[in-house]
Every structure is written in structure tokens, then in C-alpha cells.
N, C-alpha and C. Protein backbone atom coordinates (compact mmCIF):
# COMPACT_ATOMS: atom_id res chain seq x y z
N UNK A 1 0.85 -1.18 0.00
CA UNK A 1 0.00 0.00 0.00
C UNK A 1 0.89 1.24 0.00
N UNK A 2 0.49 2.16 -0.96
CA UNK A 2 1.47 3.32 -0.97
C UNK A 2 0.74 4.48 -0.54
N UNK A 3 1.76 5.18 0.48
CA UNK A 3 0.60 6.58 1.14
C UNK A 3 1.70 7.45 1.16
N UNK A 4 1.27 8.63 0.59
CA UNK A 4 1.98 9.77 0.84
C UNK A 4 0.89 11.06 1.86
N UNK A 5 1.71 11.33 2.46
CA UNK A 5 1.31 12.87 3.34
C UNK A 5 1.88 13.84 4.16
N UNK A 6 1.30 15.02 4.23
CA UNK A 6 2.35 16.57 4.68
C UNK A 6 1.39 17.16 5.01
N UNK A 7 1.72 17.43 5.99
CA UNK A 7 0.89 18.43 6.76
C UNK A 7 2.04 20.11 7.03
N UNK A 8 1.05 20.95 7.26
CA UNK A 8 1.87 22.33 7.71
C UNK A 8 1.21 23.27 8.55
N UNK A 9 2.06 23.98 9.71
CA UNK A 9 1.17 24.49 10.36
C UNK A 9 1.90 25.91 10.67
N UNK A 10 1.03 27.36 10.58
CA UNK A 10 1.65 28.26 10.19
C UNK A 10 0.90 29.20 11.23
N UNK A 11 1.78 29.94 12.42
CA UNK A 11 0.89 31.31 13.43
C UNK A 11 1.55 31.89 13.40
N UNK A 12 0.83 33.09 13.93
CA UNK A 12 1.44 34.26 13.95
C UNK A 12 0.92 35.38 14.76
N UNK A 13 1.19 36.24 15.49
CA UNK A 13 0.83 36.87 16.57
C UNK A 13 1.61 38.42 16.81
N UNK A 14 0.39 39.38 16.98
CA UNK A 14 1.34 40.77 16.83
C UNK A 14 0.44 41.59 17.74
N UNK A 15 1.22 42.09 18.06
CA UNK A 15 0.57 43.14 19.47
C UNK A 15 1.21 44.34 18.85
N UNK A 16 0.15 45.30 19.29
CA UNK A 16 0.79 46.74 19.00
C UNK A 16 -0.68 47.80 18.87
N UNK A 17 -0.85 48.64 18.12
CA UNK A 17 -1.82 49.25 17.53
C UNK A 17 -3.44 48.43 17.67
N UNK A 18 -2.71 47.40 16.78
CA UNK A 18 -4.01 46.14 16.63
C UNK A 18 -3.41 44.96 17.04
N UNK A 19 -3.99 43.75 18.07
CA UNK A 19 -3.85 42.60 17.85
C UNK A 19 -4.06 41.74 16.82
N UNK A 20 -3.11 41.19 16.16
CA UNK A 20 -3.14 40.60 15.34
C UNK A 20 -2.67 38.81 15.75
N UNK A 21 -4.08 37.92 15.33
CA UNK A 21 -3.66 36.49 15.61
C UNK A 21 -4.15 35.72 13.46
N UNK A 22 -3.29 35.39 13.33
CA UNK A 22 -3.47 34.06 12.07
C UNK A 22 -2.90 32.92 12.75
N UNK A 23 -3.20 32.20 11.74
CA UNK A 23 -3.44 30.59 12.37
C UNK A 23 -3.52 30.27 10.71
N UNK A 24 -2.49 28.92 10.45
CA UNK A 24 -3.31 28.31 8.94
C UNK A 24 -2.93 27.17 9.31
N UNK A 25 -3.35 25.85 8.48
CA UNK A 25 -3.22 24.57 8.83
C UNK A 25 -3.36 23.95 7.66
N UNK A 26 -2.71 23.37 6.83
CA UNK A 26 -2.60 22.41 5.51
C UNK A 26 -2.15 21.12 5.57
N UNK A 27 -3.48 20.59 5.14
CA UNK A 27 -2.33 18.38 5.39
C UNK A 27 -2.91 18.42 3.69
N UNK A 28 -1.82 17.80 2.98
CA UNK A 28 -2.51 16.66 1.98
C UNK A 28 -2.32 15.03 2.16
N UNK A 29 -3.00 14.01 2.22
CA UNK A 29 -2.44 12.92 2.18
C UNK A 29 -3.25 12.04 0.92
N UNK A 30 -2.76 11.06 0.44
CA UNK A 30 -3.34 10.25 -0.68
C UNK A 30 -2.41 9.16 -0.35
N UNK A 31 -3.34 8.03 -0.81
CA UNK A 31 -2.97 6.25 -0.93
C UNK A 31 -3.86 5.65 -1.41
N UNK A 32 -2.87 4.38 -1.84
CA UNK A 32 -3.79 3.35 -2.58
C UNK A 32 -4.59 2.25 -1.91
N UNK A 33 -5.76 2.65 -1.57
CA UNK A 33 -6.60 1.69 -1.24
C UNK A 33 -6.58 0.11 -1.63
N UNK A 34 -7.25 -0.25 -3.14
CA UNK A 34 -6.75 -1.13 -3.91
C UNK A 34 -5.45 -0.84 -5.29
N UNK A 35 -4.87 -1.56 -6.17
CA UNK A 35 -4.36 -2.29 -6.51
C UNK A 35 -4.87 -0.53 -7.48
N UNK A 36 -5.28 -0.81 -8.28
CA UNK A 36 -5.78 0.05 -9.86
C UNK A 36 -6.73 1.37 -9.01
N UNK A 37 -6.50 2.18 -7.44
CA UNK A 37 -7.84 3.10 -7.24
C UNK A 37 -6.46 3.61 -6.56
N UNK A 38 -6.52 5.11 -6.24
CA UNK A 38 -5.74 6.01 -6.01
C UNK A 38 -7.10 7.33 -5.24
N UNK A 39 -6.99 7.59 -3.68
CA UNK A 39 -7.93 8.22 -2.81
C UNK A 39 -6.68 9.46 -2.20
N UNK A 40 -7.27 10.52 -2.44
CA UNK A 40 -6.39 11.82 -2.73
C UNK A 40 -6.98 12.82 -1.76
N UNK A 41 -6.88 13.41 -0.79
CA UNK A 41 -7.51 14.44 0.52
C UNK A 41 -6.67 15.68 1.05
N UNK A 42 -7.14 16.59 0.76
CA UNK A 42 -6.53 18.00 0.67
C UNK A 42 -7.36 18.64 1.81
N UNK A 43 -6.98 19.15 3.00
CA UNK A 43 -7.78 19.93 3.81
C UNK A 43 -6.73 21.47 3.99
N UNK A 44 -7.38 22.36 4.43
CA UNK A 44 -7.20 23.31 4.46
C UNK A 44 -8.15 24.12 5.91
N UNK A 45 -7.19 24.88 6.64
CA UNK A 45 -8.39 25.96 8.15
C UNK A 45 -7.31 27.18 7.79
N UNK A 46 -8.30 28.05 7.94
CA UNK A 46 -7.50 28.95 8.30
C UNK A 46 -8.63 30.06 9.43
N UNK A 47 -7.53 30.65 10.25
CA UNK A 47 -8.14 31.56 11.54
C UNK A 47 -7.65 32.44 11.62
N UNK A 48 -8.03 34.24 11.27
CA UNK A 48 -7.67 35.08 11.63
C UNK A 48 -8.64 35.78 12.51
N UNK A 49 -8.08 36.87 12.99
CA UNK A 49 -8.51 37.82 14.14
C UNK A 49 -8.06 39.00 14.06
N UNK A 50 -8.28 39.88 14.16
CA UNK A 50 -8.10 41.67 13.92
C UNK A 50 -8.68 42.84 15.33
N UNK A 51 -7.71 42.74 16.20
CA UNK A 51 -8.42 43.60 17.20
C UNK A 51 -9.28 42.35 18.42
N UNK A 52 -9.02 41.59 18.27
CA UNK A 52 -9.71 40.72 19.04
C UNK A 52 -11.07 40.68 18.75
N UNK A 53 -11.11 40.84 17.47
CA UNK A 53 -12.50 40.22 16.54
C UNK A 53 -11.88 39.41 15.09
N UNK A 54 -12.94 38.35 15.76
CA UNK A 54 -12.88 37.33 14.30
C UNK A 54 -13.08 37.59 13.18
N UNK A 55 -12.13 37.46 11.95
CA UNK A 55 -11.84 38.13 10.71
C UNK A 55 -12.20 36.76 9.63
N UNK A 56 -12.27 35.59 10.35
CA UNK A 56 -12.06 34.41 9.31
C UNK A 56 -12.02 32.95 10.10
N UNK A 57 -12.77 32.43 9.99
CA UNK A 57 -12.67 31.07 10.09
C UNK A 57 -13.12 29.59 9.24
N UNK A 58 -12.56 29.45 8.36
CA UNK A 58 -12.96 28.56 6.91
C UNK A 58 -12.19 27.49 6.89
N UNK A 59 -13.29 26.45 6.89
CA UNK A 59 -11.88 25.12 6.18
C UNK A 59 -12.95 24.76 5.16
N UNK A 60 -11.75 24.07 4.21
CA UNK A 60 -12.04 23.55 2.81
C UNK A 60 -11.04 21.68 2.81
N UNK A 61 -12.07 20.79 2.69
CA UNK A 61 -11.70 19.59 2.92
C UNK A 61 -11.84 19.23 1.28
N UNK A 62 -10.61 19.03 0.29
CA UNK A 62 -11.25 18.45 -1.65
C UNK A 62 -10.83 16.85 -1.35
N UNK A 63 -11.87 16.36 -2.05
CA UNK A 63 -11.05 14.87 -2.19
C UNK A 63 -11.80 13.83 -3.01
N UNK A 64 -10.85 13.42 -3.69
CA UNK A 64 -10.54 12.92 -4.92
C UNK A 64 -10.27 11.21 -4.62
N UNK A 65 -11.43 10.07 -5.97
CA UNK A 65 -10.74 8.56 -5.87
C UNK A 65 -10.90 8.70 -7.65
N UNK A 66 -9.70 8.33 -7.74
CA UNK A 66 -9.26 8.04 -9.07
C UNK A 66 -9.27 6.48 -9.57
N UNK A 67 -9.92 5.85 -10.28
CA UNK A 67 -9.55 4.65 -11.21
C UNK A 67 -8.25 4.53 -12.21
N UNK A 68 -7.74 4.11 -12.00
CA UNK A 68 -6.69 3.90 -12.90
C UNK A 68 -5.74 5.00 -13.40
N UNK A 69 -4.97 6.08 -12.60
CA UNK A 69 -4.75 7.20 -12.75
C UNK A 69 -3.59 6.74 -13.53
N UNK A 70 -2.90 5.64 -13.82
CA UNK A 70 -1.40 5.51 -14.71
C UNK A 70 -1.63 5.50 -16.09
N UNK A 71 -3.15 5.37 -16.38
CA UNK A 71 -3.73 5.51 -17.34
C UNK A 71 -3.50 6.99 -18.18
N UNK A 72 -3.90 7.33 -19.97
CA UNK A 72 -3.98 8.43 -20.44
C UNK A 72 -5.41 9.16 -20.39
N UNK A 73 -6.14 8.29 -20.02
CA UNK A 73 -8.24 8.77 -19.78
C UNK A 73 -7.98 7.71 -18.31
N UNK A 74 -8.30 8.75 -17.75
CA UNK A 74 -9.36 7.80 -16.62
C UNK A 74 -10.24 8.61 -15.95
N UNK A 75 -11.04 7.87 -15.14
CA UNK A 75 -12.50 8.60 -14.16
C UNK A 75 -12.02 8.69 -13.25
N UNK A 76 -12.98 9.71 -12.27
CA UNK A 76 -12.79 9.97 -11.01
C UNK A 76 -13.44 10.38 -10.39
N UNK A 77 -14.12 10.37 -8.80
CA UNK A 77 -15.39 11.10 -8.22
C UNK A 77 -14.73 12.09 -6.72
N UNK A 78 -15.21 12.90 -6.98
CA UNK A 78 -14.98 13.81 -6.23
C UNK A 78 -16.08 14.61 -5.12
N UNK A 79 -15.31 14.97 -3.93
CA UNK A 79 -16.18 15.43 -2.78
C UNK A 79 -15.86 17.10 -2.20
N UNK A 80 -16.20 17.52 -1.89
CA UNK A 80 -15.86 18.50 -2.02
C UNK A 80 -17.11 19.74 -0.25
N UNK A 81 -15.89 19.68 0.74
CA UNK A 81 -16.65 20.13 1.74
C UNK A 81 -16.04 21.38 2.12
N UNK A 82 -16.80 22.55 2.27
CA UNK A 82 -16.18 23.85 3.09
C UNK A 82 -17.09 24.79 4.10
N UNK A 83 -16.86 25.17 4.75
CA UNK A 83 -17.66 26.27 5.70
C UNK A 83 -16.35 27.83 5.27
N UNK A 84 -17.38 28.95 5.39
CA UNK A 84 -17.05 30.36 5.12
C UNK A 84 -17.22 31.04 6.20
N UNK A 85 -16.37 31.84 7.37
CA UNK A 85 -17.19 32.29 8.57
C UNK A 85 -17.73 33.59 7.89
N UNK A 86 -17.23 34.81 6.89
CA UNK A 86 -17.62 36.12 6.48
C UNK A 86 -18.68 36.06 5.79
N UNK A 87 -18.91 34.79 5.07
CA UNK A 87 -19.83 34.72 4.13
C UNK A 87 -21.19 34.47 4.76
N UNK A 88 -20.98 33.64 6.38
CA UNK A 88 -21.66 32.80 7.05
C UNK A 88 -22.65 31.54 6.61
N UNK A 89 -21.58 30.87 5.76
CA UNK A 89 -21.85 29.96 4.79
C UNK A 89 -20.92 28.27 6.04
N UNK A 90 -22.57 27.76 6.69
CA UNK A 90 -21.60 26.95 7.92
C UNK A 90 -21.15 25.62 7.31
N UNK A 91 -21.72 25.31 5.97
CA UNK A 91 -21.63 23.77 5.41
C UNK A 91 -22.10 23.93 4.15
N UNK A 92 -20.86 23.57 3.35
CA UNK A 92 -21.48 23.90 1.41
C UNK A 92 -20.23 23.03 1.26
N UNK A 93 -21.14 22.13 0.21
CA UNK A 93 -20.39 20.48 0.10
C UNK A 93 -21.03 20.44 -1.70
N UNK A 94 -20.13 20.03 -2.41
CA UNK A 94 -20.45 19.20 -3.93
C UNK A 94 -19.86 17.86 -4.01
N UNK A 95 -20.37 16.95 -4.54
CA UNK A 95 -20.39 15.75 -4.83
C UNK A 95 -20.54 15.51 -6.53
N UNK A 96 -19.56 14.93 -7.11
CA UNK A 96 -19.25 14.75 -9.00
C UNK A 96 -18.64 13.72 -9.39
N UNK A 97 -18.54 13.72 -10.44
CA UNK A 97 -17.67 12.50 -11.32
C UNK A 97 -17.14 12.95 -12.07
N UNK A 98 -15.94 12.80 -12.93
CA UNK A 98 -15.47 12.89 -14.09
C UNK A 98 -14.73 12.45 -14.65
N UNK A 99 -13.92 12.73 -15.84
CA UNK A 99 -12.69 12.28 -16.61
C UNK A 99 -11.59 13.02 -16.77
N UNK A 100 -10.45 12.49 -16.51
CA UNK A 100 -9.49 13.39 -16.61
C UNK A 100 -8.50 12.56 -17.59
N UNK A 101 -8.19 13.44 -18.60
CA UNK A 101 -7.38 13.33 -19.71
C UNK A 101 -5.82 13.73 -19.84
N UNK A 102 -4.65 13.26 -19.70
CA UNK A 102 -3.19 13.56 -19.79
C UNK A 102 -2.66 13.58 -20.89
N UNK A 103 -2.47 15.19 -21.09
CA UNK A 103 -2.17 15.73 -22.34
C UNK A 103 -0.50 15.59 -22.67
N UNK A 104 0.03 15.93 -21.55
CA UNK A 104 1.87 16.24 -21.08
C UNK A 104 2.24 14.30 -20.55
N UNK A 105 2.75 13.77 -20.71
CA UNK A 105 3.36 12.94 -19.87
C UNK A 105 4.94 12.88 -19.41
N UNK A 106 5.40 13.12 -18.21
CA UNK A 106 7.16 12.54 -17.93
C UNK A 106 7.35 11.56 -18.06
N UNK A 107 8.30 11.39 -19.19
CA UNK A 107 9.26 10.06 -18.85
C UNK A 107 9.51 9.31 -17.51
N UNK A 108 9.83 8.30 -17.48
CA UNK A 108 9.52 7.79 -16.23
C UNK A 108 11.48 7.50 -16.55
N UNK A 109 12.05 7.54 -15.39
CA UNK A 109 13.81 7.42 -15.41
C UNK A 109 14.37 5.67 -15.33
């Protein structure tokens, strides 16, 4: 089973005039479930603050299962979850399918 993943975590904090707090947080990880399927997960938060008022609080979760991605056509279904705090948007999610086509290929060494 092959899994790759990275996460990153990024603050920051400033006193002065205005308090200033950010906060970000990024993982991607993906692995192969079976043999020919490839499951791909991208999350994303981020938290700011301005004055000791909340400026932002949003995560965006994309994720992706691919069929046969060593392929030049293959399918794939995708999920797709985020909350907006400015927008006050608390849960907005898409659910799809598609095809993805490889126009460029690398040599493999």
C-alpha cells in the first residue's frame, strides 16, 4: 500500500496598535486503497482575528478517488466540503464525477 502525506502548520501573533492572531493549517495525504484506485484528501483551516475580533474562520476539505490514474483517460469522483465564517456559509459540500485526460506525460527514469 502506498501513502503519501504533509501536513503544515503556520501562526502568527502581533501586538501593537491592533492585535493581530493568524493561524493556517494544511495536510494533503493520498494512498492506494486497492491495486488500480488512487484516494487523494486535501484539507485546508484557516483563523484570523483583527483587534480581538474574528476576521475568518474557513476550512475547505477536496477529495478525490481516481480509477486507474497511470492511465492516459481515466475517471474519477470527487467530494468537495467547506464552511465560510464572512460569508456565514456553515456547510457547502459538492459531490461529481469525471474524466481526466493527460495531455503532457514525464518520462519515467
Amino acid at each position: 500500500m502506498s501513502v503519501k502525506a504533509s501536513m503544515s502548520l503556520t501562526g502568527f501573533y502581533q501586538r501593537g496598535n491592533v492585535e493581530t492572531v493568524i493561524f493556517r493549517a494544511k495536510s494533503d495525504f493520498s494512498f492506494k486503497p486497492w491495486k488500480k484506485w488512487v484516494f487523494k484528501n486535501q484539507n485546508s483551516y484557516v483563523f484570523q482575528e483583527f483587534g480581538k475580533e474574528k476576521a475568518d474562520e474557513d476550512i475547505l476539505s477536496l477529495n478525490f478517488l481516481y480509477l486507474n490514474p497511470e492511465q492516459k483517460i481515466y475517471p474519477f469522483v470527487l467530494g468537495f466540503v467547506s464552511t465560510n465564517y464572512r460569508r456565514a456559509i456553515d456547510l457547502r459540500y459538492l459531490f461529481g464525477a469525471g474524466v481526466t485526460f493527460q495531455i503532457l506525460e514525464k518520462e519515467k527514469d
